[in-house]
Protein backbone atom coordinates (compact mmCIF):
# COMPACT_ATOMS: atom_id res chain seq x y z
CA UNK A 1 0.00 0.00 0.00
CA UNK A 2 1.44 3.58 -0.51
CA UNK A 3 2.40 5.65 2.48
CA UNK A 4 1.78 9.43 0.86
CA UNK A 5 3.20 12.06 3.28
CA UNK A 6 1.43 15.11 3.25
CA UNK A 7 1.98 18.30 5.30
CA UNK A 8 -0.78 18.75 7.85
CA UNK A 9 0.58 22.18 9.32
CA UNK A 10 0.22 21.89 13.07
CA UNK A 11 -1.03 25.29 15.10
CA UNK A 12 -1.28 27.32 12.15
CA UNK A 13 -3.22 27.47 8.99
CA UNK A 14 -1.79 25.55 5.96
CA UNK A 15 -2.04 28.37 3.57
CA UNK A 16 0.56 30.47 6.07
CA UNK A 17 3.26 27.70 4.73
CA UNK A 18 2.57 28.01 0.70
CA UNK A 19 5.24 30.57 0.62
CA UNK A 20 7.04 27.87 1.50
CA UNK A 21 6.85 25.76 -2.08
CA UNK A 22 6.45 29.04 -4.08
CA UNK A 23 10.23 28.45 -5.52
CA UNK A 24 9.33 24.73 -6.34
CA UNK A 25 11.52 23.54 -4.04
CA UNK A 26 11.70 23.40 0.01
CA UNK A 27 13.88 22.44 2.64
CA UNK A 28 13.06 20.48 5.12
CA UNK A 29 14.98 18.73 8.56
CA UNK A 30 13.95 15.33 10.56
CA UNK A 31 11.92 16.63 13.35
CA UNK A 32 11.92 14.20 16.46
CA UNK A 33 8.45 13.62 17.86
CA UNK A 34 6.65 11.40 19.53
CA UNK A 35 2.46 11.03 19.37
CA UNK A 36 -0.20 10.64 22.23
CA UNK A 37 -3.70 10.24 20.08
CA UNK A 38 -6.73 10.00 22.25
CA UNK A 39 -4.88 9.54 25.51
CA UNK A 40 -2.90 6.30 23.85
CA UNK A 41 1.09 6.94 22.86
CA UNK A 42 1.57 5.95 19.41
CA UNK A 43 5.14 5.00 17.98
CA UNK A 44 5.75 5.74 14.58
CA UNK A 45 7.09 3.04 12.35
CA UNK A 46 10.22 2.93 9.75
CA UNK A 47 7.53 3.47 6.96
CA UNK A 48 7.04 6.98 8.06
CA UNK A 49 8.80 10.13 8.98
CA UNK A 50 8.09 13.84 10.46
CA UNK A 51 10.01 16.79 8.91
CA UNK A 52 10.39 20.33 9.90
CA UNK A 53 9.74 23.03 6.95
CA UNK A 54 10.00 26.47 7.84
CA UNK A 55 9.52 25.91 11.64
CA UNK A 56 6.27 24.21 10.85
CA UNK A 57 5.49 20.21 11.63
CA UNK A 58 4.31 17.85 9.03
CA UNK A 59 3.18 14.35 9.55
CA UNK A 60 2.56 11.02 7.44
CA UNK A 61 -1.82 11.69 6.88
CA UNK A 62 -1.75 8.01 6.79
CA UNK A 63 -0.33 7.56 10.04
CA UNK A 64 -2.72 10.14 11.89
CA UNK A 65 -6.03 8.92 9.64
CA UNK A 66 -5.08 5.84 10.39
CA UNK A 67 -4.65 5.83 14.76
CA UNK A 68 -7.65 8.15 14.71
CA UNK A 69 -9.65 4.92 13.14
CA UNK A 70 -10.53 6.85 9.78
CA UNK A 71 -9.58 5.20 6.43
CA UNK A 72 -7.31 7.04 3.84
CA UNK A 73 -6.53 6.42 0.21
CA UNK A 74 -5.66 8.26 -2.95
CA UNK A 75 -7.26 8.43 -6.48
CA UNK A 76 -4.30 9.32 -8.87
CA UNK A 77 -6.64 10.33 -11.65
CA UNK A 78 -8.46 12.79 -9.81
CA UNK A 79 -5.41 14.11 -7.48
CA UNK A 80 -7.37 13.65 -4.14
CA UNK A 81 -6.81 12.29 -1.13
CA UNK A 82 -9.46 10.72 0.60
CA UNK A 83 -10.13 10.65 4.49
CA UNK A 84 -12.92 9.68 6.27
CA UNK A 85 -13.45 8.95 9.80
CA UNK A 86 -17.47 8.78 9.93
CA UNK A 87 -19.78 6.24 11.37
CA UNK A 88 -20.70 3.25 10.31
CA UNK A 89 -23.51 3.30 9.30
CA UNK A 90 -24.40 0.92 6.38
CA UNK A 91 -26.03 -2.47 7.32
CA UNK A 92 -27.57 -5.48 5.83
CA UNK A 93 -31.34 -5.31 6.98
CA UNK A 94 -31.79 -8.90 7.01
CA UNK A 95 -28.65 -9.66 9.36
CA UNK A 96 -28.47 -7.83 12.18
CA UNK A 97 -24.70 -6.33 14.12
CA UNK A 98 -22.79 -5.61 11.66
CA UNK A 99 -22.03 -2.59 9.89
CA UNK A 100 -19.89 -0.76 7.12
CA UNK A 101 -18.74 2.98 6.31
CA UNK A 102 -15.77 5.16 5.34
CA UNK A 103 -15.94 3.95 1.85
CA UNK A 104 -13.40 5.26 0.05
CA UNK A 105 -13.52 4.74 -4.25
CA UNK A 106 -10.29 4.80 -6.28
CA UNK A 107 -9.16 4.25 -9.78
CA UNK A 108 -6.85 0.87 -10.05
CA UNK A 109 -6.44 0.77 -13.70
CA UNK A 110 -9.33 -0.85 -15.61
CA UNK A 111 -11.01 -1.57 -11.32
CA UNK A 112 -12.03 0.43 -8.61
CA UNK A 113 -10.33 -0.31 -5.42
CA UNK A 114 -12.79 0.22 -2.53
CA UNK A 115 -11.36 0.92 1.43
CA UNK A 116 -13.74 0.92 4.38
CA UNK A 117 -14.14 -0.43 7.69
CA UNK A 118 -16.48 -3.31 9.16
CA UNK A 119 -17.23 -4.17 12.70
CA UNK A 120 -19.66 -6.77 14.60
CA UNK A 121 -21.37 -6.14 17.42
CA UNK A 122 -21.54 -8.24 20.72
CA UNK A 123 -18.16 -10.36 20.22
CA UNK A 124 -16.01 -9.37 22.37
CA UNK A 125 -12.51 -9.98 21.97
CA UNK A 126 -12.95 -12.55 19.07
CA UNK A 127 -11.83 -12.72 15.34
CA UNK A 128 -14.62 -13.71 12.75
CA UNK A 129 -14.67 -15.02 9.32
CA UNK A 130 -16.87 -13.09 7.49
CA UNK A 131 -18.07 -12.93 3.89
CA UNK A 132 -20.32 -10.33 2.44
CA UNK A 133 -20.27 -7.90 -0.60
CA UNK A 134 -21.24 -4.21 -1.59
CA UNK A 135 -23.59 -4.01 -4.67
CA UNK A 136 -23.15 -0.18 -6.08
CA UNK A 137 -26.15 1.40 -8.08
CA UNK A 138 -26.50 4.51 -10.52
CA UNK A 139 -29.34 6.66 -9.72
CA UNK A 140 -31.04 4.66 -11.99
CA UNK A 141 -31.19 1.82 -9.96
CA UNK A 142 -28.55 0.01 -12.48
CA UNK A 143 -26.32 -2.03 -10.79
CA UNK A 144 -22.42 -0.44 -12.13
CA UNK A 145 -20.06 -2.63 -9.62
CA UNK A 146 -19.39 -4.61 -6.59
CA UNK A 147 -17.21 -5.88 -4.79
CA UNK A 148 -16.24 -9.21 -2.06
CA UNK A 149 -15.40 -8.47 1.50
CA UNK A 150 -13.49 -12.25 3.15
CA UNK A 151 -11.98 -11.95 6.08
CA UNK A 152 -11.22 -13.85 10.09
CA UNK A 153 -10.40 -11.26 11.52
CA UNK A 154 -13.47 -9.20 12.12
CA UNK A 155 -14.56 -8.14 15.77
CA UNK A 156 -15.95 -5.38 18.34
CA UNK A 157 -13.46 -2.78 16.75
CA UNK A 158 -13.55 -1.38 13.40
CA UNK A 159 -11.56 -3.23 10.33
CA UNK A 160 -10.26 -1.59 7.51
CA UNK A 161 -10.76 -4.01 3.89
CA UNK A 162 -9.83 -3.46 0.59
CA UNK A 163 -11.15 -5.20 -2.23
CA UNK A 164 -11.67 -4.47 -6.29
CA UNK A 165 -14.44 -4.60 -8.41
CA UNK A 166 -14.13 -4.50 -12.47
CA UNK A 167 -15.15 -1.05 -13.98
CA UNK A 168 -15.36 2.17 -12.81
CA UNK A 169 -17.86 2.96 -10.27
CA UNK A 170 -16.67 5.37 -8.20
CA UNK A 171 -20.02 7.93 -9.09
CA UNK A 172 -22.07 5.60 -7.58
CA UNK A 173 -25.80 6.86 -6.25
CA UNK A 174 -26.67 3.85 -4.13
CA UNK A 175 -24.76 1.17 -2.21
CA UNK A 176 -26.30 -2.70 -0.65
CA UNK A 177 -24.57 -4.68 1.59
CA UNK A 178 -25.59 -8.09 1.85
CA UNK A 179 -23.82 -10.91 4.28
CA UNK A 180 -23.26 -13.90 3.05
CA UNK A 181 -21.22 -15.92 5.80
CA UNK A 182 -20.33 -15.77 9.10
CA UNK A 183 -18.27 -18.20 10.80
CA UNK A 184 -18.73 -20.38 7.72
CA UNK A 185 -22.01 -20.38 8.15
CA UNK A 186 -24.27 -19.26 5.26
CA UNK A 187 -26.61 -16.82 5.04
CA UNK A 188 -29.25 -16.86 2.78
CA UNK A 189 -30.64 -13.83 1.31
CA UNK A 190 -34.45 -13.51 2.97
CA UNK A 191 -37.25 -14.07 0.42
CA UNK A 192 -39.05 -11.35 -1.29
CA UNK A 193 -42.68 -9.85 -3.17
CA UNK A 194 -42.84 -7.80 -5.92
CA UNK A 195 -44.82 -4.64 -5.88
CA UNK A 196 -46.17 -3.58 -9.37
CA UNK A 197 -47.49 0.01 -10.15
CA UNK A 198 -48.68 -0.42 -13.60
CA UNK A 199 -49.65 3.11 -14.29
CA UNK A 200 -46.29 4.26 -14.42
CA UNK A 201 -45.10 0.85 -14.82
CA UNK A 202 -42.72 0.03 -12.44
CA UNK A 203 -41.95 -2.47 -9.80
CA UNK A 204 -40.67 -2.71 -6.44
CA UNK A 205 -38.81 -5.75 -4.36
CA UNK A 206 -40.35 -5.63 -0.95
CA UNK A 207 -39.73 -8.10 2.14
CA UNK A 208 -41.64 -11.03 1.99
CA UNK A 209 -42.22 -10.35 6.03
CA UNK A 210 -44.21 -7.15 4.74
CA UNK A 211 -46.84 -9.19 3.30
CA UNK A 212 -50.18 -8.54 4.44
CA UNK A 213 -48.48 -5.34 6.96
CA UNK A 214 -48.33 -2.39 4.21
CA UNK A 215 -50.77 -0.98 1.96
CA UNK A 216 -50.19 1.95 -0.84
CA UNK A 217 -52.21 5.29 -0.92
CA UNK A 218 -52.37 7.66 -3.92
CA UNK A 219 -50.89 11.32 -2.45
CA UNK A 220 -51.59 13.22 -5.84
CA UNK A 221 -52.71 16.88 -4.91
CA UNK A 222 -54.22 19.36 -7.47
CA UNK A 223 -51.27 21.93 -5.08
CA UNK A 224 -48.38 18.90 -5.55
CA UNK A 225 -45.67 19.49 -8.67
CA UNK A 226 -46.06 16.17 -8.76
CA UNK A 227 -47.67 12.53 -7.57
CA UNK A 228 -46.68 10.23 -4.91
CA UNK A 229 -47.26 6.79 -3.82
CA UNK A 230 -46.86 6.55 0.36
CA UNK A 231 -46.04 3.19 1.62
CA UNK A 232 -47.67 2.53 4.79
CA UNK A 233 -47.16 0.26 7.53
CA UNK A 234 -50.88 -0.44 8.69
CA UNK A 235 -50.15 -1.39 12.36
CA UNK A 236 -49.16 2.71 13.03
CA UNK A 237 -51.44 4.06 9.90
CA UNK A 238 -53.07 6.29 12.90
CA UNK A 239 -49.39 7.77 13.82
CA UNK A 240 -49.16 8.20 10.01
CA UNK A 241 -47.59 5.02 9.17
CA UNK A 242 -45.71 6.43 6.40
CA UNK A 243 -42.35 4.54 5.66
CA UNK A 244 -41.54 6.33 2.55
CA UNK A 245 -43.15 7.60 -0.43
CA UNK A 246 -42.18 7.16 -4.31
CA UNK A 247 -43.03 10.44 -6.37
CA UNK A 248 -42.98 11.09 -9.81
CA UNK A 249 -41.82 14.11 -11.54
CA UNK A 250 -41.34 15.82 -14.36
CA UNK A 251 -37.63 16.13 -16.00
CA UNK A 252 -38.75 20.04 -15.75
CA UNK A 253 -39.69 19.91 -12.51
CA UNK A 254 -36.91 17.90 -11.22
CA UNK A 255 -33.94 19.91 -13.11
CA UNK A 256 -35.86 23.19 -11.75
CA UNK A 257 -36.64 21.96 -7.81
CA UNK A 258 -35.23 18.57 -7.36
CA UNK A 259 -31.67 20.41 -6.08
CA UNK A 260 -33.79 23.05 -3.47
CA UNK A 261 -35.84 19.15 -2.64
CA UNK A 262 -32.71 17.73 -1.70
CA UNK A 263 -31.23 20.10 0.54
CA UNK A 264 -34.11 20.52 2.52
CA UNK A 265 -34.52 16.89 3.29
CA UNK A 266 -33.69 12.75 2.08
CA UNK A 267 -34.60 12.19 -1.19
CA UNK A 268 -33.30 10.03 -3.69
CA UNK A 269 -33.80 10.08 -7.35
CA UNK A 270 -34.27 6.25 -8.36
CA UNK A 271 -34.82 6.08 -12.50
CA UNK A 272 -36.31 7.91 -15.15
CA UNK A 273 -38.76 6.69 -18.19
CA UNK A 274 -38.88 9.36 -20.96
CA UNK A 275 -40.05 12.82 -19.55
CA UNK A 276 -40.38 11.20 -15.89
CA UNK A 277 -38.17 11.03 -13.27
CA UNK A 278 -38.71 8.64 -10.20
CA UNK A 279 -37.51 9.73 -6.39
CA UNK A 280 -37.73 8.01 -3.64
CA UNK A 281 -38.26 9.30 0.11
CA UNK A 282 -38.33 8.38 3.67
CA UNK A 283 -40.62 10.54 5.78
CA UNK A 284 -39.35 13.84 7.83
CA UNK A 285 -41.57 13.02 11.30
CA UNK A 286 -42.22 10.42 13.57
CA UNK A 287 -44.74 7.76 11.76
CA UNK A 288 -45.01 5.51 14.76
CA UNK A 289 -46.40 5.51 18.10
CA UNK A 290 -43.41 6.56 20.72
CA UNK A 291 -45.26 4.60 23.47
CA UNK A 292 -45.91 1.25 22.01
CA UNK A 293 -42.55 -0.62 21.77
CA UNK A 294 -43.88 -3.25 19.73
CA UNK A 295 -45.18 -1.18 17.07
CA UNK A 296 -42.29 1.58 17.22
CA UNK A 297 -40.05 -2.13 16.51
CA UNK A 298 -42.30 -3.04 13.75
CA UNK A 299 -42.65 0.21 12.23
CA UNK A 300 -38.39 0.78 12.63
CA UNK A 301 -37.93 -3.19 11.14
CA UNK A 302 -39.65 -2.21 7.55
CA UNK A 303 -37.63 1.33 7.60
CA UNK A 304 -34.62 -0.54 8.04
CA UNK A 305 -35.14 -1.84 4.10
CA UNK A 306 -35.65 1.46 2.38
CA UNK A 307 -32.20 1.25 1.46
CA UNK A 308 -32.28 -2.26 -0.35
CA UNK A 309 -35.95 -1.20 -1.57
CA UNK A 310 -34.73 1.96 -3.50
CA UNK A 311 -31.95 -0.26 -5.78
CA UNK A 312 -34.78 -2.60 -6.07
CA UNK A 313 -36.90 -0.19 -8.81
CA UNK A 314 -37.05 -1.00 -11.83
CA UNK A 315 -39.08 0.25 -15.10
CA UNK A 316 -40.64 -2.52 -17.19
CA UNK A 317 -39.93 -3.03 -20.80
């Protein structure tokens, strides 16, 4: 793996040090220092050095990303460097504990190399075999890449993986994990329905455990830009019930006010047919009732597959 050493200016803004490289050259000393991250002293390695350029420190962004339990990498096409140090937050809705995040997409030739971290819940100090794999999608609900994630050594604390898929898919919309294997045993993927909406004719892969628990409603409005199908789960449809909702635009509409839609809250754009364009949305207030446990756990167990639901449309031919 490369070790890039970048200068991360410490106690004063980078920008005072550009003066620095203005020449096209700079010279810079060894700098002896040691590193307490987080209360813990880390010891830097052979692979990495600090120097001293014009009084100011730079460190190895690997090392520091790195001990601060981010994940780093760097896309030689584009001239980035990548760091992100985020929560995990991506999950497989049919296996519960473990999760994914800091995904990180380069370039490797005719691949794209993907970096992130996994961790399992409720291990404790023990290693796991694990197989799963990330499924990316356009934001047409086209499946571009994936990749495999095998490993045994997978616990409580976060593990970076790397892994390569064929193509480029680093402008991915959408992204599904799915486990496969844990401990060698496998997992099968859970059985689905297929919803059909044949006036604009498209479909939907729900949960098979949804059958009989949702119903559609019509949201058109004479006021609305456009018309939306709410999903609802019918054990909270007093509370609202609404898990999300599937509108339809225009390609007008959409180029004029899908940007303003999507900064004022979640909402996905899923396909397009023609002059239509198909979004996708979860719901911006509670839907549930915040006093029935069972039914906030029902309601919370069909959110959890929005995710896997929205790379699930497609438009039939």
């Amino acid at each position: 793996m490369k070790k890039f050493i970048l200068g991360l200016s410490l106690g004063l803004a980078i920008a005072c040090s550009s003066v620095a490289f203005a020449s096209g050259s700079i010279q810079a000393f060894l700098f002896p220092a040691s590193f307490e991250i987080n209360g813990s002293d880390i010891e830097l390695n052979n692979d990495y050095k600090v120097l001293n350029v014009d009084g100011h420190a730079y460190v190895p962004i690997r090392f520091i990303a790195e001990n601060l339990g981010g994940t780093i990498d760097y896309d030689a096409e584009s001239q980035k460097i990548f760091v992100k140090n985020k929560t995990l937050d991506l999950t497989d809705p049919d296996y519960k504990g473990i999760s994914i995040g800091n995904l990180i997409l380069t370039k490797e030739g005719n691949n794209t190399k993907v970096t992130g971290q996994l961790k399992m819940e409720g291990v404790g100090s023990t290693k796991n075999m694990i197989g799963a794999s990330l499924s990316f999608y356009n934001d047409k609900s086209e499946k571009i890449g994936d990749i495999a994630i095998n490993g045994n050594d997978f616990g409580v604390d976060s593990q970076t993986f790397v892994s390569e898929g064929s193509g480029d898919f680093r402008a991915y919309s959408a992204v599904n994990l799915h486990i496969g294997a844990v401990n060698n045993h496998i997992i099968s993927e859970a059985p689905s329905i297929i919803y059909e909406n044949t006036k604009y004719n498209f479909t939907l892969k729900l949960p098979k455990s949804w059958e009989g628990k949702y119903e559609v409603v019509d949201t058109v409005s004479s006021s609305s830009i456009f018309e939306s199908f709410g999903f609802i789960d019918k054990a909270n449809i007093r509370y609202g019930g609404m898990i999300f909702s599937i509108s339809v635009w225009t390609k007008e509409d959409w180029i004029k006010n899908g940007p303003s839609a999507i900064e004022v809250g979640q909402i996905y754009k899923i396909g397009e047919d023609g002059d239509k364009v198909f979004t996708l949305s979860p719901p911006g207030d509670v839907e549930y009732d915040v006093h029935d446990e069972k039914l906030k756990a029902e309601y919370l167990s069909m959110s959890d597959q929005i995710n896997k639901i929205k790379t699930s449309f497609k438009l039939n031919n």
